[in-house]
Structure formats: structure tokens, C-alpha cells
Protein backbone atom coordinates (compact mmCIF):
# COMPACT_ATOMS: atom_id res chain seq x y z
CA UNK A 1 0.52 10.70 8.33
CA UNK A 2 -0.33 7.07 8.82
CA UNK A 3 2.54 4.58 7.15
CA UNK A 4 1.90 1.30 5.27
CA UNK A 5 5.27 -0.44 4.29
CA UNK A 6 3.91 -2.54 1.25
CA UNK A 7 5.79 -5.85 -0.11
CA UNK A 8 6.12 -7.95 3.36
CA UNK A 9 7.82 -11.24 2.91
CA UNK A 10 8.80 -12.32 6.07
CA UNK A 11 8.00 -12.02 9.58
CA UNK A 12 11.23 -10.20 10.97
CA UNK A 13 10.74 -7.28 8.06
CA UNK A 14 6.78 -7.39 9.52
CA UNK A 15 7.79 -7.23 13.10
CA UNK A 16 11.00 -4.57 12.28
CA UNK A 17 8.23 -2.06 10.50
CA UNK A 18 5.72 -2.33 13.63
CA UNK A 19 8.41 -1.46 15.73
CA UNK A 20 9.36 1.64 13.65
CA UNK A 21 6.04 2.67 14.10
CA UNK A 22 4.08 1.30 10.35
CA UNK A 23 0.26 1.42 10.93
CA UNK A 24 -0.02 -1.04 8.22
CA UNK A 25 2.09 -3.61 5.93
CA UNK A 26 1.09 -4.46 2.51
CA UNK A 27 1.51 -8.08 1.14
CA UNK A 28 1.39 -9.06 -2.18
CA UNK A 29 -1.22 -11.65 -3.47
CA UNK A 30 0.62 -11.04 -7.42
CA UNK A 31 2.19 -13.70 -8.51
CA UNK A 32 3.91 -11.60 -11.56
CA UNK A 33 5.60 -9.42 -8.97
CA UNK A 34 9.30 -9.99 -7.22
CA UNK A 35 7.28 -9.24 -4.10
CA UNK A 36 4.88 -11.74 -4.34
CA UNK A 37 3.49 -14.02 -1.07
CA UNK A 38 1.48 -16.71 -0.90
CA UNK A 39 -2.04 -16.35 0.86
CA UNK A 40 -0.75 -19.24 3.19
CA UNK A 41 2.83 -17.92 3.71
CA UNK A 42 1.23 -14.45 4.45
CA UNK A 43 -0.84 -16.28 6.88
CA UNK A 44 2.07 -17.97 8.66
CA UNK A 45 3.18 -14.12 9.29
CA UNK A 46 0.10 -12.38 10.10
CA UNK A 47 -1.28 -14.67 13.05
CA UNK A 48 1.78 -13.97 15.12
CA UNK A 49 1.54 -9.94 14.50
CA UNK A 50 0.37 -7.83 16.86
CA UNK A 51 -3.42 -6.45 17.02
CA UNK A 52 -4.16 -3.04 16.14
CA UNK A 53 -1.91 -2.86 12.29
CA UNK A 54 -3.44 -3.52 9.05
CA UNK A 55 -2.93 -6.32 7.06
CA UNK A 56 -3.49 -5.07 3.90
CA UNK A 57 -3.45 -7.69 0.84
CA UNK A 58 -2.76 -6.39 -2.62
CA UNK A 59 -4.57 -7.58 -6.11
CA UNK A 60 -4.02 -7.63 -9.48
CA UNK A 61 -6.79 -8.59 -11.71
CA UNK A 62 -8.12 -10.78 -9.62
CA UNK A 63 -11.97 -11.59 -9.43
CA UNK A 64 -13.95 -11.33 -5.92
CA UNK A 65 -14.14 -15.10 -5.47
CA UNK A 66 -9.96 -15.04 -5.33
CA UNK A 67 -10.19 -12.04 -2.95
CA UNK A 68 -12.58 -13.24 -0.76
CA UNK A 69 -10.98 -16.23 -0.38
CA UNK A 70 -7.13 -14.83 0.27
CA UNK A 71 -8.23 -12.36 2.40
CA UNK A 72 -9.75 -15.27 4.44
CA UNK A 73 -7.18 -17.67 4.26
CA UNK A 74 -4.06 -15.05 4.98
CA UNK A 75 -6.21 -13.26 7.64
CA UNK A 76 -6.15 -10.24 5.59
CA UNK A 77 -7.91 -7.22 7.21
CA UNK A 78 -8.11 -5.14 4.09
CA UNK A 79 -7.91 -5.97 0.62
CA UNK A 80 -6.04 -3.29 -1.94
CA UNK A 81 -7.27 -3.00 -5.08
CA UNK A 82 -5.04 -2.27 -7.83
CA UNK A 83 -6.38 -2.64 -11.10
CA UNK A 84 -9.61 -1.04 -12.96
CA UNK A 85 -12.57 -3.25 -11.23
CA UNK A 86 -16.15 -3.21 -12.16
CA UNK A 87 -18.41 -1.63 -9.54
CA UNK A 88 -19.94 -5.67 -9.67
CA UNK A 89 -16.59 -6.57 -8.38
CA UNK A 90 -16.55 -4.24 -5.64
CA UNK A 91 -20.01 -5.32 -4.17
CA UNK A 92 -19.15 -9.23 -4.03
CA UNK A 93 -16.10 -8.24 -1.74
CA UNK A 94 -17.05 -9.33 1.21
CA UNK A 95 -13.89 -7.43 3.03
CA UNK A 96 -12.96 -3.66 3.94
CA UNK A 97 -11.16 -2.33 0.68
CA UNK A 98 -9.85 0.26 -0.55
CA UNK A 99 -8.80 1.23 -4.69
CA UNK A 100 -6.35 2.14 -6.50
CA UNK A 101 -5.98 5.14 -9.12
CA UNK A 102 -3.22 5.05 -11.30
CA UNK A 103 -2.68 8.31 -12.27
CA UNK A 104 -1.80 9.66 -15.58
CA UNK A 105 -2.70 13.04 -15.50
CA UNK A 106 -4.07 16.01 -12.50
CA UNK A 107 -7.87 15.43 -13.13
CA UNK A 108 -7.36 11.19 -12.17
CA UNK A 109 -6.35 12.36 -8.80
CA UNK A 110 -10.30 13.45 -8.31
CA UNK A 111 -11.45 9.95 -9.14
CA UNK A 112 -13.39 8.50 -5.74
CA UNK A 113 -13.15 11.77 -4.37
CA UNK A 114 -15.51 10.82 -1.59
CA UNK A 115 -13.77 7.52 -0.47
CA UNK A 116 -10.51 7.03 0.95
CA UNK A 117 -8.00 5.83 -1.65
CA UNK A 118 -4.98 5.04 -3.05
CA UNK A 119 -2.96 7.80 -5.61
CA UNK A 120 0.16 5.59 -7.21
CA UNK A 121 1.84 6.79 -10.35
CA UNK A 122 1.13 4.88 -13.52
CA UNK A 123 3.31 2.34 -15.16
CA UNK A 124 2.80 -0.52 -17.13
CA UNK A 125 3.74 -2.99 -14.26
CA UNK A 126 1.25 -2.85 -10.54
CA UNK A 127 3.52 -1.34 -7.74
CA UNK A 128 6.56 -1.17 -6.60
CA UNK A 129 8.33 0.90 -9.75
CA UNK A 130 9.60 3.96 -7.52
CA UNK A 131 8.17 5.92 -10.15
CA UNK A 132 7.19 9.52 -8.54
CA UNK A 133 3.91 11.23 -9.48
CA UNK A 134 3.66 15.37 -10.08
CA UNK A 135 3.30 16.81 -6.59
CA UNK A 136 1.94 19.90 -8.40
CA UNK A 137 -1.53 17.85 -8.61
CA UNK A 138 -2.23 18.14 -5.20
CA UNK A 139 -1.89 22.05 -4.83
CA UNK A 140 -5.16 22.79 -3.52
CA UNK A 141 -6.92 19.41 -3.75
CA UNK A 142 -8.14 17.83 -0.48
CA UNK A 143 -5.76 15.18 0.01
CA UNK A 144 -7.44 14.07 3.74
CA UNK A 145 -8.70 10.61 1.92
CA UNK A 146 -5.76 10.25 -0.25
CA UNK A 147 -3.21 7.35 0.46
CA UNK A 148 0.26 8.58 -1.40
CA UNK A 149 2.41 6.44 -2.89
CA UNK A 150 4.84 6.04 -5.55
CA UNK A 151 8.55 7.02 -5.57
CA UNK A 152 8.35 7.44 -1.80
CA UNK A 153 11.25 6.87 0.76
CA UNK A 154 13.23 8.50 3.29
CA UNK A 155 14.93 11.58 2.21
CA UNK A 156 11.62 12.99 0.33
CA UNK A 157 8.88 11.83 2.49
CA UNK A 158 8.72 14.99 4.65
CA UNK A 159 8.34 16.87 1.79
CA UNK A 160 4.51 15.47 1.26
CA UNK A 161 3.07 16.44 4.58
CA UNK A 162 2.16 19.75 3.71
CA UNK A 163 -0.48 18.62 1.53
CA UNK A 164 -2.49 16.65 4.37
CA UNK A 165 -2.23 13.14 3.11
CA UNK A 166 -3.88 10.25 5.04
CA UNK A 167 -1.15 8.79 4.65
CA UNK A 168 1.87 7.17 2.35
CA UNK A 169 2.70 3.78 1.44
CA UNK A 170 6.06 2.75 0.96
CA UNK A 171 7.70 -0.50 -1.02
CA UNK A 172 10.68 -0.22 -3.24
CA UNK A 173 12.03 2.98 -1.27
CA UNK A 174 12.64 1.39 1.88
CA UNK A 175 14.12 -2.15 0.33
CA UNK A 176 17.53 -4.22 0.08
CA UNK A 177 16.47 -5.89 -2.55
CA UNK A 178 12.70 -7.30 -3.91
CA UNK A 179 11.35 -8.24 -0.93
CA UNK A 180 13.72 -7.67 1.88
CA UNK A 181 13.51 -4.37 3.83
CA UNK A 182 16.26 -2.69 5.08
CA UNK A 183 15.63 -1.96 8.62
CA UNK A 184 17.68 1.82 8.56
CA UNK A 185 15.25 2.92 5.77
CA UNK A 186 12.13 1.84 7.36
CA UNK A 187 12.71 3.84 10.48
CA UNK A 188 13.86 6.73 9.01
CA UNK A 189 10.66 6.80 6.14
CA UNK A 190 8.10 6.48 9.13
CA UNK A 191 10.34 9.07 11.29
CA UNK A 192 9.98 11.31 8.78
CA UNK A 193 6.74 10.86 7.96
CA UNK A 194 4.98 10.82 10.99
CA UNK A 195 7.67 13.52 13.15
């Protein structure tokens, strides 16, 4: 399974998760969130990244000229959805993205089934809540476009693969604190995942 490690705040966390093996890092263009990055600090971190990972920025009721523009100015290679959008708002992005489904209940799971997206568990806050979704839903669903997240870290991880995810995505479970990885957890979430 490929491995985003969402809520990126500084470059040695960003550089620690690429070495561990992340195929993507997620950072946060919220400003209610403890995770939150500027577009410009986010910048200052991507441009000295290696090529071939994701940069994947993360919105919150934001409107397409906001996205458009932050993608731009951080050097965002994929913009993350994660609110209910208007199809309108999807066609003025002018960037790769992908959405979110916040899922309540088994039949949300089945929303986009024909796009590759992202399955996080609902809560009244975007992201980042550790809060685990039913892994009963998946039982026979094809999960080969679904992105997993949501109450993820190291010592449950391998217990997703058997459904054929994508791949996972990974913030709170692999943290220190808001913000700040810890380095142990971040290798042993992608070990498990991908191994």
C-alpha cells in the first residue's frame, strides 16, 4: 500500500518520512487546525524535497480561486479535498485532486466509486481526530481506489492490507504532538504497511 504521512510542518519531519519510505506527505492549508502551514512556509519545505513524492495540500471549505492559488504558490502537486464541494468547484481546479468522503455509514464508502479517493471517518472537526471507521464496510467492496485513513498508526496498520487499499494516510497516529512526527512511529507505520 502506498503511504501519505499527512500534517507536515517542517522540513526534517518531510525529509525523516521520505526516508522511511512515505510516497506522499500531506500539508495543511486549514488555518482552524493545530496542523496548519502556511502556503509560503509549505513552500520553503517542498522546493528542497526530493522528486518523485507527492505534495499533497489539504482544504477546508475553501473556494477554487484559494486552491488554485496555494497549490501554486506552495508547489503543491495535488490538492485534497476535504469538505462537500460542488461539482462547479471541482471543474475550476486547475490541479490533480482527489476528495474526501466522510463516512457515516457502509453505503458512503460507495460514493465516487469510479475515482480514486479518500475514506476518513466522520467527525465534526476535518482530520486528524484518530477516530477509526468500521472495517466491516469494506468486506467485499473494491477498495483498489480507496485511500484509508482515520485512526491509523503502527500497531493496526497491517491489519488493513487484506482489503486491497491504494493506500493509507496517516496524521495523528504517527505524532509527538500537533505537528511534530515522531520519527520511531513513522518507520514502523510505513514498515508495516508496505512489508
Amino acid at each position: 500500500m502506498r503511504c501519505k504521512i499527512c500534517g507536515i510542518t517542517t522540513y526534517e519531519d518531510a525529509m525523516m518520512a521520505i526516508k522511511a519510505g512515505a510516497d506522499a506527505l500531506g500539508f495543511v492549508f486549514y488555518e482552524a487546525s493545530p496542523r496548519y502551514i502556511s502556503p509560503k512556509d509549505a513552500r520553503a519545505i517542498i522546493k528542497r524535497l526530493p522528486p518523485f513524492v507527492e505534495k499533497v495540500a489539504l482544504f477546508v471549505n475553501a473556494d477554487a480561486q484559494i486552491i488554485n492559488s496555494y497549490c501554486q504558490e506552495a508547489g503543491a502537486t495535488l490538492a485534497q479535498i476535504h469538505f462537500e464541494a460542488p461539482q462547479k468547484l471541482y471543474e475550476q481546479i486547475f490541479v490533480p485532486h482527489i476528495k474526501v468522503i466522510r463516512a457515516k455509514e457502509a453505503k458512503d464508502i460507495e460514493q465516487y466509486s469510479d475515482e480514486y479517493r479518500l475514506v476518513d471517518a466522520y467527525c465534526d472537526s476535518y482530520g486528524g481526530s484518530g477516530k477509526r471507521l468500521n472495517l466491516e464496510w469494506f468486506e467485499g467492496v473494491d477498495c483498489s481506489k480507496i485511500i484509508l485513513a482515520g485512526g491509523l498508526d503502527a500497531s493496526n496498520v497491517a491489519s488493513v492490507k487484506k482489503y486491497g487499499f491504494y493506500g493509507v494516510d496517516v496524521s495523528s497516529g504517527v505524532e509527538l504532538s500537533y505537528g511534530k512526527k515522531d520519527a520511531s512511529k513513522v518507520i514502523e507505520f510505513i514498515k508495516n504497511a508496505k512489508f
